[in-house]
Every structure is written in structure tokens, then in C-alpha cells.
Protein backbone atom coordinates (compact mmCIF):
# COMPACT_ATOMS: atom_id res chain seq x y z
CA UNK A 1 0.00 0.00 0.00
CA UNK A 2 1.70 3.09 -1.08
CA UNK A 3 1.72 6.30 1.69
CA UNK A 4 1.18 9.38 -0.56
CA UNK A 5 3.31 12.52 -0.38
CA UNK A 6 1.10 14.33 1.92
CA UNK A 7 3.23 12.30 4.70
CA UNK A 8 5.33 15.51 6.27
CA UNK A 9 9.29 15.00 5.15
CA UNK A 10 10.19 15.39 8.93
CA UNK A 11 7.32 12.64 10.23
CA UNK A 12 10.02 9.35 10.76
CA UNK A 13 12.47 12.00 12.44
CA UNK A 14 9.85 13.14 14.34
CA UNK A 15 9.01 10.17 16.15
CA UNK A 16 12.61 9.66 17.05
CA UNK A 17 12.52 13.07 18.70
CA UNK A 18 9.65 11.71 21.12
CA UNK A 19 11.36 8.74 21.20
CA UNK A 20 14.11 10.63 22.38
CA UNK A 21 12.29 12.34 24.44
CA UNK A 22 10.72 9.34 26.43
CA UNK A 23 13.64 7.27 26.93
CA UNK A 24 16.17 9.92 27.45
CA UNK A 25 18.34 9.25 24.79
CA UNK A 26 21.00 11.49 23.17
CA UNK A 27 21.96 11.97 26.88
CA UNK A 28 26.24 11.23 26.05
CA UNK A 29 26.80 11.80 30.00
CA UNK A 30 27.46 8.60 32.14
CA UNK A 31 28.93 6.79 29.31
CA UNK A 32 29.71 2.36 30.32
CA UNK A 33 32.57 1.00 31.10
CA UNK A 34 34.68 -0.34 28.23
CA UNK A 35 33.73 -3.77 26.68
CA UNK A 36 36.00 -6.38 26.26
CA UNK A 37 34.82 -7.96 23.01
CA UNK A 38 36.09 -11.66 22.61
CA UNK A 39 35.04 -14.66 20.17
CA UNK A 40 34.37 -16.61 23.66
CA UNK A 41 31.54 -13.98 25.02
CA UNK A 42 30.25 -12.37 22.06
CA UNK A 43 28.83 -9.31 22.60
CA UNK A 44 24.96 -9.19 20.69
CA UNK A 45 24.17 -6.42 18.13
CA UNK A 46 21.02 -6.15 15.90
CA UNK A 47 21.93 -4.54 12.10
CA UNK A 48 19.08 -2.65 10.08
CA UNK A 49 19.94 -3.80 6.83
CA UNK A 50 17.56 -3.58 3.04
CA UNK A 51 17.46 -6.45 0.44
CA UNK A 52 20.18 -4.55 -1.83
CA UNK A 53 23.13 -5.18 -3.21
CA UNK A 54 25.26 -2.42 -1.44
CA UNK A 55 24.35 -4.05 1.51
CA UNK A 56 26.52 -7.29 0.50
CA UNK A 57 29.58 -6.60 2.54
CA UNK A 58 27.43 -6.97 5.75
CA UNK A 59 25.92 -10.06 4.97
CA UNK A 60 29.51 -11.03 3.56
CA UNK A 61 31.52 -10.19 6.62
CA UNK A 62 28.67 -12.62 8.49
CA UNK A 63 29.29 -15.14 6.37
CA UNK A 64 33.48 -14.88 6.71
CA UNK A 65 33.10 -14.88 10.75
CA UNK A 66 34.58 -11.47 10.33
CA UNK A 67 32.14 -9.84 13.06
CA UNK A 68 32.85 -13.27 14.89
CA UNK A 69 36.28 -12.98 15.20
CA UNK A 70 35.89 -8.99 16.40
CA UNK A 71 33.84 -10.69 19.30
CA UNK A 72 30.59 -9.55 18.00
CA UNK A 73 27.21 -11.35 17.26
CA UNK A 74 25.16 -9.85 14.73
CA UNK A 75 21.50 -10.57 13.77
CA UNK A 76 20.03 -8.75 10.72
CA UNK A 77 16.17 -7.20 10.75
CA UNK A 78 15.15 -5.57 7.38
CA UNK A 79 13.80 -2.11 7.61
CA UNK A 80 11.95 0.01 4.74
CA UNK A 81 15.40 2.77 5.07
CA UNK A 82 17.40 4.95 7.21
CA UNK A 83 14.74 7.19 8.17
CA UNK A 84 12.31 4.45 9.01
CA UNK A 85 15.22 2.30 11.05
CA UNK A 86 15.79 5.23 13.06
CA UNK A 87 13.04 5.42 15.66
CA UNK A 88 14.28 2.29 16.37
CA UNK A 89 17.74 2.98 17.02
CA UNK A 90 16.95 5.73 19.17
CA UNK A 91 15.19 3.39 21.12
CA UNK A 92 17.94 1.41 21.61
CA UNK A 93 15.82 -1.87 19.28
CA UNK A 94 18.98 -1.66 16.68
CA UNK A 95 22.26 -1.00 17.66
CA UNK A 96 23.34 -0.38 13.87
CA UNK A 97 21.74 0.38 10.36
CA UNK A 98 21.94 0.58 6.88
CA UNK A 99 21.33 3.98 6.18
CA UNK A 100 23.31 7.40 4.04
CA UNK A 101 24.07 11.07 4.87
CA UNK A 102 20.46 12.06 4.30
CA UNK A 103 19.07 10.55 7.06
CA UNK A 104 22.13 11.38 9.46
CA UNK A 105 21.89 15.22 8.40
CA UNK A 106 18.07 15.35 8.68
CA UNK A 107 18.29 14.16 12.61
CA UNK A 108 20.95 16.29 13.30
CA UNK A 109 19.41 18.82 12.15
CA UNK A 110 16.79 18.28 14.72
CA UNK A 111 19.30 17.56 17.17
CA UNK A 112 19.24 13.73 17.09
CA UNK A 113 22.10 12.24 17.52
CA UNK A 114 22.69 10.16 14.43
CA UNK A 115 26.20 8.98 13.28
CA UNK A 116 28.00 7.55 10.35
CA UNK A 117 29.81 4.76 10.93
CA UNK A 118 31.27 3.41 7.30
CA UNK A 119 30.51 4.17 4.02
CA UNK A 120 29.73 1.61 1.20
CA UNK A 121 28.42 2.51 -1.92
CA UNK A 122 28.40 5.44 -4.62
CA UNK A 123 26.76 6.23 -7.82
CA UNK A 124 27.08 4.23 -10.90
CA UNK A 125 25.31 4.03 -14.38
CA UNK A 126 22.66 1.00 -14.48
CA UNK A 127 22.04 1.01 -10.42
CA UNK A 128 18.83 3.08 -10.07
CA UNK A 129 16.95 5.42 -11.71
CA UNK A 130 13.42 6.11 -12.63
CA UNK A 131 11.73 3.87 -14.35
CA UNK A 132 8.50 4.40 -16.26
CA UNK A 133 6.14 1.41 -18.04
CA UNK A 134 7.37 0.40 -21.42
CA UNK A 135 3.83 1.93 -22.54
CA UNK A 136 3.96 5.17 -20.82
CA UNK A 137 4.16 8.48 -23.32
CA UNK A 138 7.29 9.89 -20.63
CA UNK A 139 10.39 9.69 -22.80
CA UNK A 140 11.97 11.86 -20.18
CA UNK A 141 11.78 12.88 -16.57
CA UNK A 142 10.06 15.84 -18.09
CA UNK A 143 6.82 13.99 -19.10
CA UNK A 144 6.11 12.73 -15.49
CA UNK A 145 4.73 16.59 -15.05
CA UNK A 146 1.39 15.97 -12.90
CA UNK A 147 2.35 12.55 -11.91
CA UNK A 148 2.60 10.02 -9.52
CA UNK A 149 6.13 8.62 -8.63
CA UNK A 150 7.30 6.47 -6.07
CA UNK A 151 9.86 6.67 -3.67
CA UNK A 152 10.87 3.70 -1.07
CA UNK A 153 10.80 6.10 1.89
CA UNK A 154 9.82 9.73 1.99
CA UNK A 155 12.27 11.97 3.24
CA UNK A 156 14.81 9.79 2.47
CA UNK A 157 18.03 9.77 0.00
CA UNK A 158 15.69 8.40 -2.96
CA UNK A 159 13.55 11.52 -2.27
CA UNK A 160 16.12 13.73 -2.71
CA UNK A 161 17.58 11.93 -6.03
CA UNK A 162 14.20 11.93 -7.59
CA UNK A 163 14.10 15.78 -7.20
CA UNK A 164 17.18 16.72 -8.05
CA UNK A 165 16.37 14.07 -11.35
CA UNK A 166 12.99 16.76 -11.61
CA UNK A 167 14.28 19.38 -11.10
CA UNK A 168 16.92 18.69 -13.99
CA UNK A 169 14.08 18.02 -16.39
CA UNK A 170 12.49 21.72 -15.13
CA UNK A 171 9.97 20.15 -12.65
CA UNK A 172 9.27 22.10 -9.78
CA UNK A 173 7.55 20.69 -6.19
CA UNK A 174 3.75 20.89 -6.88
CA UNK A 175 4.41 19.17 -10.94
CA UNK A 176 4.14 16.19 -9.60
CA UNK A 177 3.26 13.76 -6.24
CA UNK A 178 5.42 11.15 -4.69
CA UNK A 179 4.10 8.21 -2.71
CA UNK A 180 5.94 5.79 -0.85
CA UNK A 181 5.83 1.91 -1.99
CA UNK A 182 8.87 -0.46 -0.82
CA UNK A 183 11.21 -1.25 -3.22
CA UNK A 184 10.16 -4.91 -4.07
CA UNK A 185 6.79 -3.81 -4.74
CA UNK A 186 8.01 -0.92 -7.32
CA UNK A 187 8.19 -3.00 -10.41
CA UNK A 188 5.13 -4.38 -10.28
CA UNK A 189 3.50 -1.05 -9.28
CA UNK A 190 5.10 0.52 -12.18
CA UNK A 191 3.44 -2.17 -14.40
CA UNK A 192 0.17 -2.15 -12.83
CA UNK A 193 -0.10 2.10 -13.53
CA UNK A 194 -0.47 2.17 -9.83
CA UNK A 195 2.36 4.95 -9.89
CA UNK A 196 3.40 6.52 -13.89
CA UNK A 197 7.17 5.88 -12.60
CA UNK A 198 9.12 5.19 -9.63
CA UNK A 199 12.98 5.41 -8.48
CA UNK A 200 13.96 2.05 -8.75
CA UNK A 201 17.65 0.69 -7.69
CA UNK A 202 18.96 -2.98 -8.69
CA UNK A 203 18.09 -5.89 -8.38
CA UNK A 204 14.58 -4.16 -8.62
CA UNK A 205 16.27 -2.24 -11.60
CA UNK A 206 16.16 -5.74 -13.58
CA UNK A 207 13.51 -7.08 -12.64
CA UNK A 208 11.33 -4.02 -13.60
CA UNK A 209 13.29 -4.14 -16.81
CA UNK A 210 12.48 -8.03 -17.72
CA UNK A 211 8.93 -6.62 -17.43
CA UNK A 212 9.13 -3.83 -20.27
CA UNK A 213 9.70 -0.75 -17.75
CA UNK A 214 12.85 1.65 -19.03
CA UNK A 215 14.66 4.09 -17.44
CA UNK A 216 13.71 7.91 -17.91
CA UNK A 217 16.53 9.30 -15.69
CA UNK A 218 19.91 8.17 -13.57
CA UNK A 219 21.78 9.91 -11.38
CA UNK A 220 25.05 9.24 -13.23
CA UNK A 221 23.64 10.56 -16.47
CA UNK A 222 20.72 12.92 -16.62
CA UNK A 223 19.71 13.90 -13.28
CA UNK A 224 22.60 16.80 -12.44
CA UNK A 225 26.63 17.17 -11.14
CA UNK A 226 25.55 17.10 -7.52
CA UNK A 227 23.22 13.99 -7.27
CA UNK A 228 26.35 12.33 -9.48
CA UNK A 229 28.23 12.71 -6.77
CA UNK A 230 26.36 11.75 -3.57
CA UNK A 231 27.32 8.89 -1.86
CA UNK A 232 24.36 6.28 -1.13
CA UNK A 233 24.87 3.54 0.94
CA UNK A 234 26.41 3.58 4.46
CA UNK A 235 25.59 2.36 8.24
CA UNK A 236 25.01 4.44 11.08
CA UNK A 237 24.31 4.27 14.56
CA UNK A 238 23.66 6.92 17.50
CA UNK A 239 26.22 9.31 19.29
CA UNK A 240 24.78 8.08 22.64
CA UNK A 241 25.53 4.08 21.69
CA UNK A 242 28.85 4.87 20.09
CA UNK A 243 30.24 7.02 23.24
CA UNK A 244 28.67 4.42 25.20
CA UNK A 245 30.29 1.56 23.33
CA UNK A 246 33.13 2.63 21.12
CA UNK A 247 34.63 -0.94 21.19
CA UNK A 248 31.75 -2.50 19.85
CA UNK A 249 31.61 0.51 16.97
CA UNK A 250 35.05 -0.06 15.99
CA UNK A 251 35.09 -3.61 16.10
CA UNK A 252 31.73 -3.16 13.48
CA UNK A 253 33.70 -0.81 11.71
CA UNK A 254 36.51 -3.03 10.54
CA UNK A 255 34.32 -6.39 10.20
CA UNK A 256 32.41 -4.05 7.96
CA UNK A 257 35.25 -2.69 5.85
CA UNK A 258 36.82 -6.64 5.68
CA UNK A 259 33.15 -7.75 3.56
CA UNK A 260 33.29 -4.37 1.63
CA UNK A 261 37.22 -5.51 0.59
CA UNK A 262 35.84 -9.15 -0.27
CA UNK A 263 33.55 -7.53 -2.29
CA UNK A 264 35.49 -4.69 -4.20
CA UNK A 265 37.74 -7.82 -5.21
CA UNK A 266 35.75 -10.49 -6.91
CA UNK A 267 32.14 -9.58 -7.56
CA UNK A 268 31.11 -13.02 -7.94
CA UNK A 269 31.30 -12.61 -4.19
CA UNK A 270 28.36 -10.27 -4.49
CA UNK A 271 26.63 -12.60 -6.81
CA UNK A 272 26.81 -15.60 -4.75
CA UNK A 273 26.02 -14.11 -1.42
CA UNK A 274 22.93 -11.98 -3.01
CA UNK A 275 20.24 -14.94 -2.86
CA UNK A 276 21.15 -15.71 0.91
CA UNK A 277 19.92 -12.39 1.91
CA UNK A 278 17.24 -11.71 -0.87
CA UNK A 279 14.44 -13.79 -3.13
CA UNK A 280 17.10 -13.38 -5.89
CA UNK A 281 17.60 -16.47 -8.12
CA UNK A 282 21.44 -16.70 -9.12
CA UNK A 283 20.70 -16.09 -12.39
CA UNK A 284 19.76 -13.07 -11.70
CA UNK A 285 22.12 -12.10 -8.98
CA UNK A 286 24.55 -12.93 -11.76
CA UNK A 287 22.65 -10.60 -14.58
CA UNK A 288 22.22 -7.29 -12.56
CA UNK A 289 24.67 -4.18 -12.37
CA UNK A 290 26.31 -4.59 -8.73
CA UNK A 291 26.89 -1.32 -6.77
CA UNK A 292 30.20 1.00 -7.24
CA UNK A 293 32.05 0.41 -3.53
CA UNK A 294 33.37 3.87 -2.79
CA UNK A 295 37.53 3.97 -2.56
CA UNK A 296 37.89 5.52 0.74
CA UNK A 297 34.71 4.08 2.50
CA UNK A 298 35.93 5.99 6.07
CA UNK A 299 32.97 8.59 6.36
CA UNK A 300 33.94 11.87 4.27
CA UNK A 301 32.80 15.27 5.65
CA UNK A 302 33.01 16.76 1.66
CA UNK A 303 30.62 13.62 0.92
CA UNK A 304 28.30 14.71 3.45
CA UNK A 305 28.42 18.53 2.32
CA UNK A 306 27.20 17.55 -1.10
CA UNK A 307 24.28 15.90 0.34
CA UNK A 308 23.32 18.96 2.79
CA UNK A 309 23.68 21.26 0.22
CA UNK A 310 20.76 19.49 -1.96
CA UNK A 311 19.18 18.70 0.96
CA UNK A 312 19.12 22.67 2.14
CA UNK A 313 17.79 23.23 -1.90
CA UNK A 314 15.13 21.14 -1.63
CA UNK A 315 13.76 21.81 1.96
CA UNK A 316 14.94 18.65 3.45
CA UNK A 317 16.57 21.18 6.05
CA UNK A 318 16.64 24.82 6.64
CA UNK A 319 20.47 25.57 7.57
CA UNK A 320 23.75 24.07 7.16
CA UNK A 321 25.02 21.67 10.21
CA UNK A 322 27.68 23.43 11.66
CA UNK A 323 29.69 20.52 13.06
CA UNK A 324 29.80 17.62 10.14
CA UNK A 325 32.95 15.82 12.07
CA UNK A 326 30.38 15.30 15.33
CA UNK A 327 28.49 13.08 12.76
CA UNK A 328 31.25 10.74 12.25
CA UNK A 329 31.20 7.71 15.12
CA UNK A 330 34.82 7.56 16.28
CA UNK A 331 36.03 4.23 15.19
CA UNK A 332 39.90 4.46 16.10
């Protein structure tokens, strides 16, 4: 069931901040002691993770006993996106998440205390885009003017792509109405004219492909310099757990950046571990364009300021964040 664009940007953040408020989170003072993470005594940590490819070097590091060997147990919960994990980790239900600068920027600019962690992913031509029914009239972004596009969260990184993409084309907010619909359900809502297009990123991409849809606009290629250069794909946590438990961060950190180096060097690694994690057959696990894995994958201040400035542009937030390093967990 898609949510329609009437949902307020702010509305996920917003029930962090009474989150927040209830529980007394974002309160850094009377930090733990520190953990002593070993193989023998595990110490338990729930991931927000999606059903994407960029998230491969999690589920890869899982599968090495990478996280194991750091002295951490991880179990994996899918969530809809950053924005919608982070209630949750404000609450203390996730420790970690799959998530990107938009979402981290967004809360601080509320004065939630998200963090980056790691980065993963960046653009790259054949990953996303939006994609309208082989049938529709809309050769370009341009002739989705007074229509109905779908996003996976609102308020979220895709958001912000699919304007900038609009905004390219000359589309202005009011030309058009996004609705929110879950990435696995895009293709076939594309198909179905539920939606007239919909920002789609692999293996979705494909799949909505093999059933006639065609891309309008990518990031890489027609959608402007700035969205060609944000990063997408990282995991975050909270200031308060990372103060509270810099051990566990670090130890995260580097089990992270070990399945993002398995990765980078063989993609069939991405190919095989893609159906353990997803309802991807091999075949097409093996057929779909895998993500770019960003060079430097440490969390990048300059990264971040290309995603606030966009985000500032398009009313995602009203002022620059001052501090950018504060959103960086310490992982040293």
C-alpha cells in the first residue's frame, strides 16, 4: 500500500525526537565501562539492513566470521530505510543500520544524535533510476509533469535523487506527487499504472526491466553534477551508543570494511552471497549491475556537504550543520 506525499518530510524524524524524548536518549553523559569484546563472550548487536546489493559486505563479513572474530554477534532485521530504522535505534531496538548522509543530516538537524559509521556505496550508471512502463508516453523525466512517482521512503536519499532528477528536467515541487511503496513492490507497481514511474535501484532495476519498464533518468547521467556525486549507501548508529560503546563501533567498523574488501575484489562474491539475503535467483544475482564500492569508504565530511547542500535546496533542512565531524562515530 503506497503512503502518498502528503506524509510531512520530517514525520520518521519526528518520532525519534519523542522517542528521544521518552527514553532519554541522546543523553552522552554517564557513558559504560569499556567492553572487552572476545570470540568466547560475544557481545549481541542487531543490524538494520535492506534487500540490496550495497548491503553485501554486511551479509559477507557474516558469512566470513569477520564480526565473529571482532567478538561480536550480529542478527540482521530488514527495515523500509534509514529514516524508518531510526526510531528504532533511538530506542535502543537496533544497535546499527543501513542507512546514508540524508538521514544522518536530517536528525541532526533536529538535534538527534545520528552517526555515520562506514561508508559503502556510490553512484554508478545502471544502479537506479526512474523507471517508467514500457507503454507510458514519458520519454523523459520531463513527461512525469502531474504525476505520480514512487519513492521507497519519503524523506529519504531516494527523495532527494528523484528531485534533483525533476528538477533537472524543469519540474518544480507541486508538478508532480510522490508516494511511498517499498522497493520490491516498485516494479510491479510501475506495471500495474499504480504509480506513472518510480525510483527504482537494482536488483529491482532488472527485474522491472524483464517486465518492459525503461529508465527515464539516472543519477550518473541525466539527473545533475551534484546527485552524481552523492554517496548512497552507508551504516550508522547513535552518538549516545557509540560514546557508550566505542569498542563494539570499531570492532563493526573493521568487520564491515573486511566484507566491503571481499567484495570490491571479486564480484562473484556479491553474486553468490545476493540470494542468501534476498528472493534473488542466481541467475539473476549474476545478470544485474552490482553497486560501485566507494575507494575511501571511512565517512567523508566533503561527501556529506554535497548531500546537505541538496538537501538545504530542496527543503529537506533549513540551515547548514555546523559541526559535520560530530556526525562521524569515532572508530579508532
Amino acid at each position: 500500500m503506497a503512503t502518498s506525499r502528503s506524509v510531512r518530510r520530517g514525520v520518521p524524524i519526528a518520532m525519534a525526537a519523542c522517542l528521544l524524548v521518552a527514553c532519554g536518549g541522546g543523553d552522552d553523559e554517564g557513558t559504560t565501562e569499556s567492553t572487552e569484546l572476545s570470540p568466547e563472550n560475544p557481545v549481541s548487536i542487531l543490524v538494520g539492513t535492506l534487500p540490496i546489493p550495497d548491503n553485501a559486505p554486511l551479509f559477507l563479513a557474516i558469512q566470513e566470521g569477520y564480526f565473529e572474530e571482532e567478538g561480536l554477534e550480529v542478527e540482521t532485521q530488514m527495515v523500509a530505510g534509514g529514516s524508518a530504522a531510526l526510531p528504532a535505534m533511538v530506542a535502543g531496538d537496533l544497535q546499527f543500520s543501513s542507512s546514508n548522509w540524508t538521514t544522518v543530516l536530517q536528525a541532526a538537524s533536529q538535534g538527534l544524535p545520528a552517526q555515520m559509521v562506514w561508508e559503502m556505496s556510490g553512484p554508478k550508471e545502471g544502479v537506479n533510476g526512474i523507471f517508467v512502463a514500457g507503454s507510458s508516453p514519458a520519454q523523459d523525466a520531463a513527461g512525469l509533469r502531474g504525476q505520480r512517482i514512487a519513492v521507497n521512503t519519503l524523506a529519504g536519499l531516494v527523495e532527494l535523487q528523484v528531485r534533483e532528477c525533476l528538477a533537472e528536467a524543469g519540474l518544480q515541487d507541486g508538478d508532480y506527487e510522490l508516494v511511498e511503496i517499498p522497493f520490491p513492490d516498485m516494479p510491479a507497481a510501475v506495471q500495474q499504472g499504480n504509480v506513472a514511474g518510480a525510483f527504482i535501484g537494482e536488483p529491482f532495476a532488472t527485474l522491472a526491466e524483464d517486465q518492459g519498464a525503461r529508465a527515464v533518468a539516472e543519477p550518473t547521467e541525466n539527473c545533475g553534477e551534484r546527485v552524481a556525486e552523492m554517496p548512497v549507501i552507508g551504516f550508522m548508529t547513535t552518538s549516545q551508543y557509540s560514546a557508550e560503546n566505542p569498542e563494539v563501533t570499531a570492532a563493526f567498523a573493521r568487520a564491515l570494511e573486511r566484507g566491503a574488501e571481499l567484495a570490491e575484489s571479486d564480484p562473484q562474491n556479491v553474486i553468490d552471497i545476493l540470494p542468501t539475503y534476498t528472493q534473488l535467483t542466481p541467475e539473476l544475482a549474476g545478470r544485474m549491475t552490482l553497486p560501485a564500492w566507494l575507494e575511501d569508504r571511512a565517512p567523508s565530511t566533503e561527501r556529506a556537504e554535497v548531500t546537505m547542500d541538496s538537501m538545504i535546496e530542496f527543503g529537506f533542512i533549513e540551515e547548514p550543520v555546523e559541526d559535520l565531524d560530530a556526525l562521524i562515530a569515532p572508530v579508532d
